[in-house]
Protein backbone atom coordinates (compact mmCIF):
# COMPACT_ATOMS: atom_id res chain seq x y z
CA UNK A 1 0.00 0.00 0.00
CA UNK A 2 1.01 3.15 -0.56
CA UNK A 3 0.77 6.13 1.49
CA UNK A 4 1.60 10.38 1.08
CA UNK A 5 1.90 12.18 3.96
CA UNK A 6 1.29 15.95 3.80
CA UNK A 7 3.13 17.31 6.61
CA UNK A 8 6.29 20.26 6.91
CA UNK A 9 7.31 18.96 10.65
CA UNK A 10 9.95 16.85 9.19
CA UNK A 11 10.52 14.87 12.73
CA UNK A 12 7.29 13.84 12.77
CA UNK A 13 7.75 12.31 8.89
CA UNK A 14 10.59 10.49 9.90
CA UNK A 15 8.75 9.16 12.57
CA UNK A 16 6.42 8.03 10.53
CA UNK A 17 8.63 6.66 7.68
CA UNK A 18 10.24 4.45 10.19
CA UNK A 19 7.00 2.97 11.39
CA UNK A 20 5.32 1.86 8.49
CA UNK A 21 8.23 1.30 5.91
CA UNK A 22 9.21 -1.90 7.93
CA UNK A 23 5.65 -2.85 7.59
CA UNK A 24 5.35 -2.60 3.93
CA UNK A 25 4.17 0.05 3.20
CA UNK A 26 5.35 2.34 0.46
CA UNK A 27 5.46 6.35 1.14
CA UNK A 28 5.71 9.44 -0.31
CA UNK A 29 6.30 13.03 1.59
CA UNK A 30 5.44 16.47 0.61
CA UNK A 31 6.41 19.48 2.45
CA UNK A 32 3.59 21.95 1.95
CA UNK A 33 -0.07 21.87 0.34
CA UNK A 34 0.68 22.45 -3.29
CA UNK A 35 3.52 19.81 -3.38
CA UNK A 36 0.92 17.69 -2.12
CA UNK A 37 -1.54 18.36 -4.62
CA UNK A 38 0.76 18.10 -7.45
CA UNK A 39 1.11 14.38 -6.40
CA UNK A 40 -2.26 13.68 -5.74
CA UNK A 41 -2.86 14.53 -9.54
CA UNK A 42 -0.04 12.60 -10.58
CA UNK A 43 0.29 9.79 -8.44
CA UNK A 44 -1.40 7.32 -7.10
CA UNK A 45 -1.91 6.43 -3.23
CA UNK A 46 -3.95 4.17 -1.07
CA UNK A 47 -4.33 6.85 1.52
CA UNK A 48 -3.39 10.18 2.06
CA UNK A 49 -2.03 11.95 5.82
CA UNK A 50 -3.28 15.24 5.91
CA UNK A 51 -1.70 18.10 8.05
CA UNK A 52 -4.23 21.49 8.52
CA UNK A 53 -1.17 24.43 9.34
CA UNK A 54 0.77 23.51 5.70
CA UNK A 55 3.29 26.56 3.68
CA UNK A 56 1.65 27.61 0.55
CA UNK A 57 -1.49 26.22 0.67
CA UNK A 58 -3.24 24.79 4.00
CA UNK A 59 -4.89 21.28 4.18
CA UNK A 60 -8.37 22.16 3.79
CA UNK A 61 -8.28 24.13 0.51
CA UNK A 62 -5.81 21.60 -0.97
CA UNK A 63 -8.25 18.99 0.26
CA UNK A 64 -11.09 20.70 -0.98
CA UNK A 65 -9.41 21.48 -4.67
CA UNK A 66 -8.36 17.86 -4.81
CA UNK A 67 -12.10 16.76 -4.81
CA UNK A 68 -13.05 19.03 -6.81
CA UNK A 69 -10.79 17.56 -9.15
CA UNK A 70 -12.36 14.23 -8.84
CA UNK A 71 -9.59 12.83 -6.42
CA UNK A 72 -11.43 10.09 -4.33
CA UNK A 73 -8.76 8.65 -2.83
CA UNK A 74 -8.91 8.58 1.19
CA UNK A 75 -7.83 11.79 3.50
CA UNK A 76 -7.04 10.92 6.60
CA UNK A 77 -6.31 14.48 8.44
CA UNK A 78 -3.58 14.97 11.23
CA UNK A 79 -3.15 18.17 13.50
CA UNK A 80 -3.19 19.44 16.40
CA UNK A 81 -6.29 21.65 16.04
CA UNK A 82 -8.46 19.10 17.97
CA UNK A 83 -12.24 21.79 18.62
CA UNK A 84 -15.02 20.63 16.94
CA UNK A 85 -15.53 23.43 14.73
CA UNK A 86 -12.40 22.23 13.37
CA UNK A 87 -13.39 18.66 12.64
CA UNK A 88 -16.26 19.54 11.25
CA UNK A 89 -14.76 21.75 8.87
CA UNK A 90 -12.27 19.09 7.98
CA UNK A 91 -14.84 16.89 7.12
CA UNK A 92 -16.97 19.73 5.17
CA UNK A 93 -13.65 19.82 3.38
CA UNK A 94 -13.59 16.30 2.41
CA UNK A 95 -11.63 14.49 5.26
CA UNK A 96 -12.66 10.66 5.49
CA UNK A 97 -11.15 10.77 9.23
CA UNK A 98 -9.85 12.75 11.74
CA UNK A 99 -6.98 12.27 14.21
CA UNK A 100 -5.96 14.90 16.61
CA UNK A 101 -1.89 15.26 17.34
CA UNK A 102 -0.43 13.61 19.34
CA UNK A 103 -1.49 10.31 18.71
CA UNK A 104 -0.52 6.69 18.86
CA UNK A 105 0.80 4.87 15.90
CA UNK A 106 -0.95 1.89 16.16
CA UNK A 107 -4.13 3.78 16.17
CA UNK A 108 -3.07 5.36 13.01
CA UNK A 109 -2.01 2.45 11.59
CA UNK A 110 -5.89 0.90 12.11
CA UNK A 111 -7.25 3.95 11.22
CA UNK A 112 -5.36 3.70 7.58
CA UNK A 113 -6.36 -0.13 7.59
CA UNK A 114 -10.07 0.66 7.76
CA UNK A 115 -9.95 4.00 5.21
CA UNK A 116 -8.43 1.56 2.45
CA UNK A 117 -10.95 -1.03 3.08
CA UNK A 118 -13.69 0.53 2.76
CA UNK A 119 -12.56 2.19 -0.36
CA UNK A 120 -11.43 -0.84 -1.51
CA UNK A 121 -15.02 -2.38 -0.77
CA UNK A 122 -16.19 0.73 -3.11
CA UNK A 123 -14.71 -0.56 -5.82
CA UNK A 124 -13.76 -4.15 -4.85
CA UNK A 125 -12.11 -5.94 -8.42
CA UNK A 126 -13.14 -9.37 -9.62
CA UNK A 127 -9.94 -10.44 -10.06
CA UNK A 128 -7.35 -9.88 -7.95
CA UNK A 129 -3.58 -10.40 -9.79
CA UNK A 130 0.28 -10.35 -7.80
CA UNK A 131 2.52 -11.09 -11.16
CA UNK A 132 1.36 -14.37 -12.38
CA UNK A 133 -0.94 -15.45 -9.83
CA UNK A 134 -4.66 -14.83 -10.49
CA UNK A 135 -7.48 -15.06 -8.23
CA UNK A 136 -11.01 -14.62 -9.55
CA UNK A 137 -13.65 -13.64 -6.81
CA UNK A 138 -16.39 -14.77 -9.00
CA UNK A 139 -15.54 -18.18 -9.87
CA UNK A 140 -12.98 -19.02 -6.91
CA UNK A 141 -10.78 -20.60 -9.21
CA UNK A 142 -6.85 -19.41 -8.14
CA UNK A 143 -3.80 -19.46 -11.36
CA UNK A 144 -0.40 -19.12 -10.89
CA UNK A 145 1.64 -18.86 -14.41
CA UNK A 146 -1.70 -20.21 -16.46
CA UNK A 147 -1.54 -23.49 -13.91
CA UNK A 148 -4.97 -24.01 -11.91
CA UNK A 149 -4.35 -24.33 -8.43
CA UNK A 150 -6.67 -26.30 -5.77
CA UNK A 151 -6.81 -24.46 -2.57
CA UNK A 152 -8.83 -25.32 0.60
CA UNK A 153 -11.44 -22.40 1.39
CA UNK A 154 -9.33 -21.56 4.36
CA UNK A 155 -6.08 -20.72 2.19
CA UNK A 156 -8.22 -18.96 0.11
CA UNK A 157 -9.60 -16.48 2.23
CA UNK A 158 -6.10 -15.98 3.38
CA UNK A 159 -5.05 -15.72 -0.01
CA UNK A 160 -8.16 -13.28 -0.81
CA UNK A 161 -6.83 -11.07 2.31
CA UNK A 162 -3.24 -10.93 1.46
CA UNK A 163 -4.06 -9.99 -2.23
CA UNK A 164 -6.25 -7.17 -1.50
CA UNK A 165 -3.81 -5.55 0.37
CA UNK A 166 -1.20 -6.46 -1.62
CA UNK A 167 2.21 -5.52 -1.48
CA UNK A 168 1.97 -4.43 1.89
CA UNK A 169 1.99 -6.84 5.10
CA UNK A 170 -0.93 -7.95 6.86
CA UNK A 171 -0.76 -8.85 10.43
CA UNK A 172 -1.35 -12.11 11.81
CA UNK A 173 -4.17 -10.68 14.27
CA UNK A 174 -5.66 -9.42 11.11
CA UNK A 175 -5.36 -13.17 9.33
CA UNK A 176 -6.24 -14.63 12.66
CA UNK A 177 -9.71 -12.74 12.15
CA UNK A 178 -10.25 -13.28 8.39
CA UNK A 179 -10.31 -17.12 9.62
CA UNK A 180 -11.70 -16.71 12.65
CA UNK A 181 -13.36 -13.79 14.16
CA UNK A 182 -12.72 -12.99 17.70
CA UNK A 183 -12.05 -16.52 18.59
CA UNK A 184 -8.82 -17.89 17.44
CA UNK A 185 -8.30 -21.49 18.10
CA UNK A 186 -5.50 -22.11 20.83
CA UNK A 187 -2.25 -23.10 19.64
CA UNK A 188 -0.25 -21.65 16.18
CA UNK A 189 -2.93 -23.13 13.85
CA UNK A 190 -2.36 -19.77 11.03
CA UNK A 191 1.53 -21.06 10.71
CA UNK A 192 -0.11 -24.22 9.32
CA UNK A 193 -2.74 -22.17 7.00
CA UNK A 194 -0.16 -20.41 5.46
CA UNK A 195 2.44 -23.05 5.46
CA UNK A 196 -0.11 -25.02 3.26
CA UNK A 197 -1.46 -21.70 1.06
CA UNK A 198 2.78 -21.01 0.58
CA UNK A 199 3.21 -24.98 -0.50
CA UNK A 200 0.07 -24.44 -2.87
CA UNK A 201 1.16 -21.08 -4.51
CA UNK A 202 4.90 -21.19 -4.74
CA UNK A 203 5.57 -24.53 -4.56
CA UNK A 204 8.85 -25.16 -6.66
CA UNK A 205 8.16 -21.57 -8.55
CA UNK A 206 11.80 -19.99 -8.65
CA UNK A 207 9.61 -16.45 -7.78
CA UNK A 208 8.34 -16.77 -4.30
CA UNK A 209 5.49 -14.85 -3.81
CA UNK A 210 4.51 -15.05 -0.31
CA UNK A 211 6.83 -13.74 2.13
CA UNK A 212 7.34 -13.80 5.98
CA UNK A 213 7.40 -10.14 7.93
CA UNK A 214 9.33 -10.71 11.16
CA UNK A 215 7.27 -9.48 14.39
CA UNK A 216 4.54 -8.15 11.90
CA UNK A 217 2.38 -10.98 9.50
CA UNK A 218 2.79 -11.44 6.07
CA UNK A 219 2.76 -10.12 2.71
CA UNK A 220 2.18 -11.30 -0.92
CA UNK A 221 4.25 -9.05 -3.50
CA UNK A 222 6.78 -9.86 -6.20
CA UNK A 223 10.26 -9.19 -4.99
CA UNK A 224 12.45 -6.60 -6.20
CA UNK A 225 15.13 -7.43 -8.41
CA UNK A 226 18.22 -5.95 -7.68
């Protein structure tokens, strides 16, 4: 996934670059409001941090101009003006959420989780494709390099979960609840899910696909060549 975050306080972008980098995600920074819509219109991202106080043009008016433009994708604001004339104008302005500074990262990170799933469940795709594999919501039927493959409907959703949120990580509390709700089984029983999806997918395929995250989940992405 891919994030840009608006922001000119360049500590807190660091801080924020070494959070979710490690966790696969993929970001972008811009220093004041125009930079930020200039990449907006050219760019593409899964989510977009929003600071209000920006140089040359402030987060509500380059919020606003972005929509107005026809720029859906989510705005998540960040700032310290926390009054609720303040949110509401945010929102007025186009903001899909609002989180007041300072905040935890974790409850960013969640926050960012649910903004691209529900805009993904806008416009969910049939078909979901990581290089050669293929998985086709409407007929279940998984490919990898033209080759069907037969999955059990447990590596599927995994593989349905992964896919969608593609090439970042997901977290193994997040898998743990595709499979299972609120009520994982005791013992390590998603090491054997995945263990089995892994052995299905990539099986002898020089290109691994599916790839472990230390301390975080896992991801499905092609790997970079180097």
């Amino acid at each position: 996934m891919k994030l840009l975050v608006v922001e000119d306080h360049q500590p807190l972008v660091a801080n924020l670059f070494n959070y979710f980098e490690p966790r696969g995600y993929e970001l972008d920074a811009a220093p004041d409001g125009l930079v930020g819509l200039h990449l907006t219109v050219t760019q593409r991202y899964d989510a977009i941090l929003l600071d209000w106080m920006l140089p040359r043009m402030e987060g509500p008016s380059m919020l606003k101009t972005m929509r107005e433009r026809g720029i859906d994708t989510p705005v998540l604001m960040l700032t310290a003006r926390d009054q609720l004339p303040d949110k509401i104008a945010g929102f007025r302005s186009g903001a899909d959420d609002y989180l007041t500074k300072p905040f935890d990262l974790q409850e960013l990170e969640v926050r960012i989780e649910a903004l691209i799933l529900r805009a993904k469940g806008r416009s969910t795709p049939r078909e979901l494709v990581v290089g050669d594999l293929h998985y086709n919501l409407s007929t279940l039927e998984v490919q990898r390099a033209g080759r069907l493959l037969h999955l059990f409907p447990a590596s599927r959703k995994l593989l349905e979960v992964m896919m969608l949120a593609s090439p970042a990580a997901v977290s193994r509390q997040q898998l743990e609840h595709a499979l299972w709700g609120d009520e994982p089984p005791d013992g390590d029983m998603l090491r054997s899910h995945v263990y089995e999806l892994r052995r299905s997918v990539d099986g002898d395929s020089a290109v691994k696909l599916i790839h472990t995250i230390p301390r975080v989940g896992y991801r499905i992405a092609v790997p970079h060549v180097r």
